[in-house]
Protein backbone atom coordinates (compact mmCIF):
# COMPACT_ATOMS: atom_id res chain seq x y z
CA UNK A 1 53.21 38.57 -75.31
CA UNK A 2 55.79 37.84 -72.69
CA UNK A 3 54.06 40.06 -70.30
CA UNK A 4 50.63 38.10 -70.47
CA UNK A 5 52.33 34.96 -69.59
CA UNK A 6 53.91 36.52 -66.59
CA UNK A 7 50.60 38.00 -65.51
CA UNK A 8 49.42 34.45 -66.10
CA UNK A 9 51.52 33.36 -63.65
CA UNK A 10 50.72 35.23 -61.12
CA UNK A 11 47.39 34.53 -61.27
CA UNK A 12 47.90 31.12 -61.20
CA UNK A 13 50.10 31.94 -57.99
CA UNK A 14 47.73 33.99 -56.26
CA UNK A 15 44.99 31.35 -56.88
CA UNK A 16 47.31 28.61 -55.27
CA UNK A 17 48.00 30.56 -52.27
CA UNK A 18 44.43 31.36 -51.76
CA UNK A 19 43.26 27.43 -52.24
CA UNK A 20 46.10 26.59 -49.34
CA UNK A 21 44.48 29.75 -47.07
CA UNK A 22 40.93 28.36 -47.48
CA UNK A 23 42.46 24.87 -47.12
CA UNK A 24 43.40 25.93 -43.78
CA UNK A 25 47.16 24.69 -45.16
CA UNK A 26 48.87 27.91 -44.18
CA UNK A 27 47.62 31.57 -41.94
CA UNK A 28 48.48 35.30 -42.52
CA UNK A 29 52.59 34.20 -41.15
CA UNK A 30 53.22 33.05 -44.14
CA UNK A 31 51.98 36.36 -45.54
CA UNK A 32 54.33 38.34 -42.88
CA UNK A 33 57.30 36.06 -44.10
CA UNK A 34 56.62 36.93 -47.89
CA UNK A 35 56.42 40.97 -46.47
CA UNK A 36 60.06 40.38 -45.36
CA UNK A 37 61.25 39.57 -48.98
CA UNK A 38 62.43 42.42 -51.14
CA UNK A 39 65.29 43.20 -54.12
CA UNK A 40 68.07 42.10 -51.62
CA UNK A 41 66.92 39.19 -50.61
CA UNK A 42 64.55 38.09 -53.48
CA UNK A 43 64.63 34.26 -52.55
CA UNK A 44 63.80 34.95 -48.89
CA UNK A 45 60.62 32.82 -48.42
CA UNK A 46 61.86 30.22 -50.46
CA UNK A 47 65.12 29.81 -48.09
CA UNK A 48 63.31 29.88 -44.98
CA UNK A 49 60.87 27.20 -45.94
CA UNK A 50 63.51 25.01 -47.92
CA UNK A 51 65.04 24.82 -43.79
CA UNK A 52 61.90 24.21 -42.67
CA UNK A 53 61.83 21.45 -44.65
CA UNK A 54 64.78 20.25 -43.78
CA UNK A 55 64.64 20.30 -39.98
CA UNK A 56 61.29 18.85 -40.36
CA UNK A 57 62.68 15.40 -42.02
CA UNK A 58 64.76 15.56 -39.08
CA UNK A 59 61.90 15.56 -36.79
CA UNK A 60 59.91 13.13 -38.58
CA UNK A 61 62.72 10.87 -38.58
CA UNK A 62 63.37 11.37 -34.87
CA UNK A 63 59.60 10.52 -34.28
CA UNK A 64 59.02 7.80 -35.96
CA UNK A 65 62.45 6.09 -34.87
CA UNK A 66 61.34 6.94 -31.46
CA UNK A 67 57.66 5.27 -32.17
CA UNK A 68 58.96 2.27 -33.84
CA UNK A 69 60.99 0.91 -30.64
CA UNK A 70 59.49 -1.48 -29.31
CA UNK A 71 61.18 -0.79 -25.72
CA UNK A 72 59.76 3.08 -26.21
CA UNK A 73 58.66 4.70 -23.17
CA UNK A 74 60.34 8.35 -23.55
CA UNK A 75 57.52 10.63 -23.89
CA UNK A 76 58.76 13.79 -22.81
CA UNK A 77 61.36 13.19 -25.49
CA UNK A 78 58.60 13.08 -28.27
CA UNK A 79 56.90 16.29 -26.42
CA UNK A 80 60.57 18.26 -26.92
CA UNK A 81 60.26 17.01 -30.58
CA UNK A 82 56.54 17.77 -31.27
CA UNK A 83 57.31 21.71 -29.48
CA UNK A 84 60.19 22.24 -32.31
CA UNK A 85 57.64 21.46 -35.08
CA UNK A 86 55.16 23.26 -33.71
CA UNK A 87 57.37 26.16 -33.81
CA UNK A 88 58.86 25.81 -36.52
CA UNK A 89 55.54 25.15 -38.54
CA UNK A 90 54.03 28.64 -36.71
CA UNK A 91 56.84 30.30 -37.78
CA UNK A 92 56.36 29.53 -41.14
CA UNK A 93 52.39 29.62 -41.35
CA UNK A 94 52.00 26.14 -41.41
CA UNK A 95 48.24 25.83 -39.88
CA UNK A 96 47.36 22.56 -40.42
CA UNK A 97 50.97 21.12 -39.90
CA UNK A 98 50.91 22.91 -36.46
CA UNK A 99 47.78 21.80 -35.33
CA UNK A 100 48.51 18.36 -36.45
CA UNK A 101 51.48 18.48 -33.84
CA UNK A 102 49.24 20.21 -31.11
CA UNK A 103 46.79 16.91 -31.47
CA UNK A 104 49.91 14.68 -31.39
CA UNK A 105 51.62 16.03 -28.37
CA UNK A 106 48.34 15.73 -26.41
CA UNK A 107 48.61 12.23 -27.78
CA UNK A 108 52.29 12.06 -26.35
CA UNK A 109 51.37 13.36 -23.00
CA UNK A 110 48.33 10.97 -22.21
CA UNK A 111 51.09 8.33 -22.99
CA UNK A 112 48.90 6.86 -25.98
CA UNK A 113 51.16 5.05 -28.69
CA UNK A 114 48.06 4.07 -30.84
CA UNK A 115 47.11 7.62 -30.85
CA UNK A 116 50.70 8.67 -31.37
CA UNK A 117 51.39 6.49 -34.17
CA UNK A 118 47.95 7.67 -35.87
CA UNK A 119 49.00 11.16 -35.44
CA UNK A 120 52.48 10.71 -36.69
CA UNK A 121 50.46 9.08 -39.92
CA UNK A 122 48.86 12.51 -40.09
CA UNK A 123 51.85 14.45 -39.25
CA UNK A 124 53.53 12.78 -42.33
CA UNK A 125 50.68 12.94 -44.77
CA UNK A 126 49.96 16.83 -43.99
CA UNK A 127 53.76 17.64 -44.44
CA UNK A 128 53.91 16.05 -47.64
CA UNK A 129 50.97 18.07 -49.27
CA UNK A 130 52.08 21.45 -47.65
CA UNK A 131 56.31 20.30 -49.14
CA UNK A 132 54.75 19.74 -52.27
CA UNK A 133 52.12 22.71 -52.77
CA UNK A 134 55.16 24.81 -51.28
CA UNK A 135 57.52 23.66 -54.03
CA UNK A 136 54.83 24.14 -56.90
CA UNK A 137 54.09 27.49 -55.34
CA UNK A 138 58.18 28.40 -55.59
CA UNK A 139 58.40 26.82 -59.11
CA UNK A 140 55.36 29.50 -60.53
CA UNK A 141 57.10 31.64 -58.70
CA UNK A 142 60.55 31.22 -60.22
CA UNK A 143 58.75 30.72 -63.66
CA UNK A 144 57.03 34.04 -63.24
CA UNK A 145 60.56 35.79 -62.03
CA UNK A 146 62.53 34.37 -65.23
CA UNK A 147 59.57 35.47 -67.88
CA UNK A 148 59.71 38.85 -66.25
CA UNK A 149 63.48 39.23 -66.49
CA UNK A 150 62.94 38.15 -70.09
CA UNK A 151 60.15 40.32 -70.85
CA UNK A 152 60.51 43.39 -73.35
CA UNK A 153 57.95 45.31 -70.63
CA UNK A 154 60.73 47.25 -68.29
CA UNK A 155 60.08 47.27 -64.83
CA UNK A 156 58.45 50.16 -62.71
CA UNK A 157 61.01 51.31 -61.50
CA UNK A 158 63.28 51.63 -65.43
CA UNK A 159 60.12 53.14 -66.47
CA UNK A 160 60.41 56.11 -63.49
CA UNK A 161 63.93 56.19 -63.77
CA UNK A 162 63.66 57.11 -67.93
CA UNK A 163 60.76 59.35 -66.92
CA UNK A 164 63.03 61.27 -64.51
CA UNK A 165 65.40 61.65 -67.64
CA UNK A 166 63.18 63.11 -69.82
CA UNK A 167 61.67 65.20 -67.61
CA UNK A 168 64.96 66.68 -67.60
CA UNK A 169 65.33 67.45 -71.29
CA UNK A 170 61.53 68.37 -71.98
CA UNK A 171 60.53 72.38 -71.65
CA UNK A 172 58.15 71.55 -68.66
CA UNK A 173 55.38 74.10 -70.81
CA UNK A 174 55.49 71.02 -73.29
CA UNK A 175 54.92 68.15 -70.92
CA UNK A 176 51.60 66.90 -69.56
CA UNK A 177 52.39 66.72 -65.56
CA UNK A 178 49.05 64.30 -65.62
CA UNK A 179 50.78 61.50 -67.04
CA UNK A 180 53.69 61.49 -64.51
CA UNK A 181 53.24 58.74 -62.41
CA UNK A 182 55.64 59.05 -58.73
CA UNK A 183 57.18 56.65 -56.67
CA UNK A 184 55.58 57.92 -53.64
CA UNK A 185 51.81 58.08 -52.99
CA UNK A 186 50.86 61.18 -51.31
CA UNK A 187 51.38 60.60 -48.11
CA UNK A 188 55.22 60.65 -49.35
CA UNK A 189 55.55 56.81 -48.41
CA UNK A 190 56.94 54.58 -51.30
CA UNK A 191 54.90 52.14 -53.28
CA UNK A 192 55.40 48.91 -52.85
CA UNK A 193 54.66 46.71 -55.53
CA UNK A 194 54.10 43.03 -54.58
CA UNK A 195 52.80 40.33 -56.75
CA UNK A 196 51.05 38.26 -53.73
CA UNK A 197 48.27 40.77 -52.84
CA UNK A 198 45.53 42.43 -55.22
């Protein structure tokens, strides 16, 4: 029973991430960044963003203190500002975030305040749907990690390991080899399971 619900939430992560790819929210980095996460460092992607987001509010803050003075003139400031975000927000996958900050900075350099304040309207609004899709994403996925360390089902890898073990107490004329399921493919390379892709 447990095992359904964790499948359940998978599916309910995969179909998140692929509404925010069509959305044009986030691009394939964010799929690199989930590729560096493994057993060591199972709360990698989650980390990185959760300083994204924090060095973001910075930036937002900077921006719209730097927009709200009246006696404002420092563009070039606002460009150093804008480049951070931008690459920050690639870093992470952040498309629409990113380009937001592209359309601002050209804003910024053509000296426009009207267009800069609109933009930084945008900025916010499009950083506050990608902070909270990216904390429902983490919260499936932290769901789906506790009702699979609950679950009866044992992982892959227990499941090899007891295989291994009974291989080596079964007369190998008694055993069906068929059944016996690697940890390499045949090309020798390990399998990789991931819960993101299909």
């Amino acid at each position: 029973m447990l095992g359904l619900g964790v499948e359940r939430l998978r599916a309910d992560m995969n179909r998140l991430l692929a509404l925010l790819f069509h959305q044009g929210v986030l691009d394939e980095q964010f799929l690199q960044l989930q590729q560096l996460q493994d057993e060591s460092s199972p709360n990698f992607v989650s980390e990185v963003v959760n300083i994204y987001f924090q060095e973001s509010e910075k930036l937002l803050r900077n921006l719209r203190s730097l927009l709200t003075d009246r006696e404002f003139s420092d563009y070039k400031k606002m460009g150093v500002h804008l480049n951070q975000f931008i690459g920050s927000s690639s870093s992470i996958g952040a498309k629409r975030v990113r380009n937001v900050c592209v359309a601002f900075r050209v804003a910024s350099e053509q000296n426009n305040r009207l267009g800069c304040l609109r933009a930084l309207e945008l900025l916010e609004h499009e950083y506050c749907y990608l902070k909270n899709k990216l904390h429902e994403l983490f919260q499936v996925d932290r769901a789906a990690k506790a009702a699979s360390s609950c679950s009866q089902v044992p992982s892959p890898a227990l499941k090899q390991s007891r295989k291994a073990n009974e291989m080596d107490r079964i007369d190998p004329k008694d055993t069906d080899f068929d059944s016996f399921d690697p940890p390499y493919d045949w090309a020798g390379t390990s399998k990789k399971i991931t819960f993101m892709k299909d």
